[in-house]
Protein backbone atom coordinates (compact mmCIF):
# COMPACT_ATOMS: atom_id res chain seq x y z
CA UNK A 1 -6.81 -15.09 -11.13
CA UNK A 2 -9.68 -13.18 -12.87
CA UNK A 3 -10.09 -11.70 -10.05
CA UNK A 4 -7.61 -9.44 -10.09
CA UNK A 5 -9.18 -7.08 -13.49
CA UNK A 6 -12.24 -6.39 -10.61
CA UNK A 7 -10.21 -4.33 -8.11
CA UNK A 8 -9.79 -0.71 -8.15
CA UNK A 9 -6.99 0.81 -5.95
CA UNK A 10 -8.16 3.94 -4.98
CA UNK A 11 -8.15 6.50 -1.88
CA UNK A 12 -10.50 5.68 1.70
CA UNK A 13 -13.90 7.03 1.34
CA UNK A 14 -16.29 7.85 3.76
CA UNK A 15 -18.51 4.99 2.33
CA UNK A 16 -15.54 2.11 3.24
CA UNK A 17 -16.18 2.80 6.87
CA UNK A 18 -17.84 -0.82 7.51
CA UNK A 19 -15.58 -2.74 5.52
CA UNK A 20 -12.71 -0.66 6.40
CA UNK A 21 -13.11 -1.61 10.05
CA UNK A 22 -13.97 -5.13 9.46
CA UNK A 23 -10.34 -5.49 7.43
CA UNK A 24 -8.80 -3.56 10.92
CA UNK A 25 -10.42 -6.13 13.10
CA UNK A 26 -9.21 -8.93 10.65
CA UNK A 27 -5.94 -7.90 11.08
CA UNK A 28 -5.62 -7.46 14.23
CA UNK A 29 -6.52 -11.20 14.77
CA UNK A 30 -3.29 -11.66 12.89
CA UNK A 31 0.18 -13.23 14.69
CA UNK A 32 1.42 -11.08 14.68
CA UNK A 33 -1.03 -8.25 13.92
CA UNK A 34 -0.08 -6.02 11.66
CA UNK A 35 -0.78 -2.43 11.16
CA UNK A 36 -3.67 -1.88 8.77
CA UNK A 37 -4.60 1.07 9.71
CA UNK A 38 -2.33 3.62 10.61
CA UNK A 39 -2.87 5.93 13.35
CA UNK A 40 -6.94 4.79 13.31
CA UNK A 41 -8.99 4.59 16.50
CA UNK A 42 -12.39 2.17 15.29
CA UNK A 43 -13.78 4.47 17.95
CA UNK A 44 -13.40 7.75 16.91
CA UNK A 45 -15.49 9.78 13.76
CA UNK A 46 -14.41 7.84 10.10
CA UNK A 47 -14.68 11.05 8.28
CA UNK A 48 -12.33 12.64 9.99
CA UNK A 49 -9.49 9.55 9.37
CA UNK A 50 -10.72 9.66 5.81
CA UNK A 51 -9.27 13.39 5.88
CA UNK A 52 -6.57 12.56 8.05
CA UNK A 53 -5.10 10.19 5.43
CA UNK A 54 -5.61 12.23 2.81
CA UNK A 55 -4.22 15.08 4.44
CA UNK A 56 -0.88 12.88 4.20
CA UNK A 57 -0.88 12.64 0.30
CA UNK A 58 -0.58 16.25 0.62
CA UNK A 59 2.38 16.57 3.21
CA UNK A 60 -0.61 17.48 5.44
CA UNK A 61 -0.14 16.55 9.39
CA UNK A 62 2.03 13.74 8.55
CA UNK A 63 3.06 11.78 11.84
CA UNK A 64 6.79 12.60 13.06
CA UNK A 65 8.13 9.26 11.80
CA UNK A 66 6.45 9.16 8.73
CA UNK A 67 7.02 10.76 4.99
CA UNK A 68 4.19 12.11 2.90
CA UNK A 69 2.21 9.15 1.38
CA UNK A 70 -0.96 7.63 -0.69
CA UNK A 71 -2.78 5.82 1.80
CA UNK A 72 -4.66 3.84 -0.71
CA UNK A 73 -7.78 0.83 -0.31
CA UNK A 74 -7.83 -2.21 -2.98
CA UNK A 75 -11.87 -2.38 -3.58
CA UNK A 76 -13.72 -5.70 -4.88
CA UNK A 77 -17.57 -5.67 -5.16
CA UNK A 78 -17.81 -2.34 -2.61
CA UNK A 79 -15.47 -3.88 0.12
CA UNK A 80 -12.21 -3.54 1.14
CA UNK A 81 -10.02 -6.27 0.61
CA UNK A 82 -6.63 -4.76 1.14
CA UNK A 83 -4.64 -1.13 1.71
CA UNK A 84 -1.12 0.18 -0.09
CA UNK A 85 0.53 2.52 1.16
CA UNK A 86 2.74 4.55 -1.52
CA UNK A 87 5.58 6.96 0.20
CA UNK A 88 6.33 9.93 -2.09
CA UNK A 89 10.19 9.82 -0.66
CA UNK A 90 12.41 7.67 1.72
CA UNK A 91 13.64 8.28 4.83
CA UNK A 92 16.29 6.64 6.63
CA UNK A 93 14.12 4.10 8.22
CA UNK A 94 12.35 3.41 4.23
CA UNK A 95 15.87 3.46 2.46
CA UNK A 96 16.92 1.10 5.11
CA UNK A 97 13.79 -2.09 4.76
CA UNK A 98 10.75 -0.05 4.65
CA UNK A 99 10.45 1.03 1.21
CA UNK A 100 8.03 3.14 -1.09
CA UNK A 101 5.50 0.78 -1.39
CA UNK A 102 4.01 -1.55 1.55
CA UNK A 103 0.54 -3.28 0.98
CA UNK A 104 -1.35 -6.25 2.92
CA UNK A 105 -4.32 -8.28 1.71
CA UNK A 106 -7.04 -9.20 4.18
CA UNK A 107 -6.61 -13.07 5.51
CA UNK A 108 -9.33 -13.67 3.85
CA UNK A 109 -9.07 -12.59 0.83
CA UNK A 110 -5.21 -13.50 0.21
CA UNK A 111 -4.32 -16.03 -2.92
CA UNK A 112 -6.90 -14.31 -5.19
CA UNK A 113 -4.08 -12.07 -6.89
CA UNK A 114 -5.17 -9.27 -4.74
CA UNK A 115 -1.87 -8.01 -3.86
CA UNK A 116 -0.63 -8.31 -7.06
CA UNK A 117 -2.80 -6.03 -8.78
CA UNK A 118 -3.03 -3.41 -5.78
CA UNK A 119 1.01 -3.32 -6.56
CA UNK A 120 0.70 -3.09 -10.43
CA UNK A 121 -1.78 -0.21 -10.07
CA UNK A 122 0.26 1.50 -7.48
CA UNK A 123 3.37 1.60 -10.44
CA UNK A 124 2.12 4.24 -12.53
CA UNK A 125 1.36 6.42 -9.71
CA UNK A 126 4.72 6.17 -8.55
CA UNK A 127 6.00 7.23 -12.15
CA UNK A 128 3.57 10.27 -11.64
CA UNK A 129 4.59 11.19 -8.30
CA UNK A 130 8.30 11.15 -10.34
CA UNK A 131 9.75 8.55 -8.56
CA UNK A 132 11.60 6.71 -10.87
CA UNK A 133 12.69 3.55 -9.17
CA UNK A 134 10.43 1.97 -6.17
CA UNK A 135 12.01 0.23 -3.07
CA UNK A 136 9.56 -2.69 -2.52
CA UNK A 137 10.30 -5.01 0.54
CA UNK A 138 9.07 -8.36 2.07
CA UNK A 139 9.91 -10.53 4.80
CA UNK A 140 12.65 -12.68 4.01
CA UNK A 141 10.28 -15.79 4.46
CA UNK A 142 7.08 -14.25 2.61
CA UNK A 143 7.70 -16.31 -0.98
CA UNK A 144 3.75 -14.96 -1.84
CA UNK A 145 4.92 -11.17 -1.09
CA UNK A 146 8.33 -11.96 -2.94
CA UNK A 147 6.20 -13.27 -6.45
CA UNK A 148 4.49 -10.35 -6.13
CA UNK A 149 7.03 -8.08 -6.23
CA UNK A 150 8.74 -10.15 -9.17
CA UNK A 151 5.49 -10.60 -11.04
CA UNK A 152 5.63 -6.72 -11.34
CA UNK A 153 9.04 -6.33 -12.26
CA UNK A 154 11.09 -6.40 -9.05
CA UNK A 155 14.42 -6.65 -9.58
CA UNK A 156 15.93 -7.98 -6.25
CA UNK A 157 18.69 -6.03 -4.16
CA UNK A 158 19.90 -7.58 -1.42
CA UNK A 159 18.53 -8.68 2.36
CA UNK A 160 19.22 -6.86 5.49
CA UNK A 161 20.98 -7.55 8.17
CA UNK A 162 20.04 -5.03 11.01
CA UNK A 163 19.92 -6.20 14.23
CA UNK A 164 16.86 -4.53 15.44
CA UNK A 165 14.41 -6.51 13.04
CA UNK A 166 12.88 -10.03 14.04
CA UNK A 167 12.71 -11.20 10.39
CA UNK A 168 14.91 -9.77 7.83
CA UNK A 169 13.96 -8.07 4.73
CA UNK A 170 14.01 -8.95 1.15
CA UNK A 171 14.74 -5.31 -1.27
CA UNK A 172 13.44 -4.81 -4.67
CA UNK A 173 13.80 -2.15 -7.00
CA UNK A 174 11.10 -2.30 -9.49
CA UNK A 175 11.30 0.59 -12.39
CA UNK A 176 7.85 2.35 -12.70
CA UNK A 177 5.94 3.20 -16.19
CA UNK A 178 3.38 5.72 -16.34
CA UNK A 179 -0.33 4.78 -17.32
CA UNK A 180 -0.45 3.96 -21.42
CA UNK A 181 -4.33 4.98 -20.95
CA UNK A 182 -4.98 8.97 -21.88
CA UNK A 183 -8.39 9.12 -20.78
CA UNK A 184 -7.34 9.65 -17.36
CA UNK A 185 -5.92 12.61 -16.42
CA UNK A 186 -2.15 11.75 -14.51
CA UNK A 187 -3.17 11.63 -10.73
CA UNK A 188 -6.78 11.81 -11.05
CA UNK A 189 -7.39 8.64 -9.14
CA UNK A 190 -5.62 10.53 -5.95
CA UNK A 191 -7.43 13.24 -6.00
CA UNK A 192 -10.71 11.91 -5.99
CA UNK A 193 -12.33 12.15 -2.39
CA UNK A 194 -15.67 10.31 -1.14
């Protein structure tokens, strides 16, 4: 997996648009699809989701059901090859199976250790954002989501059993460390914008 020291996990830019919609489209081929891109119409003017989902970092025009978050893009070679999404706080619906963290891999990019190191990146920003233990969740039946999560220190929880869900979840609790590098000042790679 030498892949994995080439990706950068960093906010949508205005240069991703391309690849950005090519990763929607992916997805949506997906069964089921699932959502990429939240609350993004291919249609519509990039720049102005690009600011839209930053916006959200900032508690900025965050959708009714939603929390402030880091909408973050996992970057190899100038595309996108995957999105995390980091929620600065739970609500009932997170506490319950959705979690702090969520992140998906392209289809075709999965099994390079993508998702791993889009989640081991994300850890330190959690640990600036103060959040000192992460909810991480996967489908009961995704073993590649559930290494992940263990690979980077998930400690599991329990599973739920609500009703409402087609495929029950798998909790983690994973402890985050801040960055050991002090080049970087803490949150810089949030707050840089394309």
């Amino acid at each position: 997996m030498n892949n994995m020291s080439s990706l950068t996990l960093r906010p949508l830019q205005n240069s991703d648009e391309d690849s950005f919609k090519s990763a929607a489209a992916e997805f949506k081929k997906e069964v089921p699809p699932w959502d990429f891109a939240f609350d993004f119409d291919p249609g519509a003017d990039f720049s102005a989701y690009v600011t839209k989902v930053h916006n959200w970092s900032k508690g900025i025009d965050v959708p009714d059901s939603f929390v402030p978050n880091s909408y973050l893009v996992g970057i190899v070679d100038d595309r996108v090859v995957g999105r995390l999404s980091l929620r600065h706080s739970l609500n009932e619906f997170l506490r319950s199976y959705g979690g702090h963290i969520g992140y998906g891999v392209i289809p075709s990019q999965r099994g390079k250790g993508y998702a791993t190191e889009m989640l081991r990146q994300a850890l330190p920003i959690c640990a600036e954002l103060g959040i000192e233990r992460a909810l991480v969740s996967c489908d009961i039946d995704n073993i590649p989501s559930q290494k992940v999560i263990e690979r980077n220190g998930g400690i599991f929880d329990s599973v739920t059993s609500l009703p409402e869900l087609t495929v029950q979840k798998r909790l983690y609790w994973i402890h985050p460390k801040p960055h050991k590098e002090t080049k970087a000042e803490p949150g810089a790679a949030l707050n840089r914008m394309g």
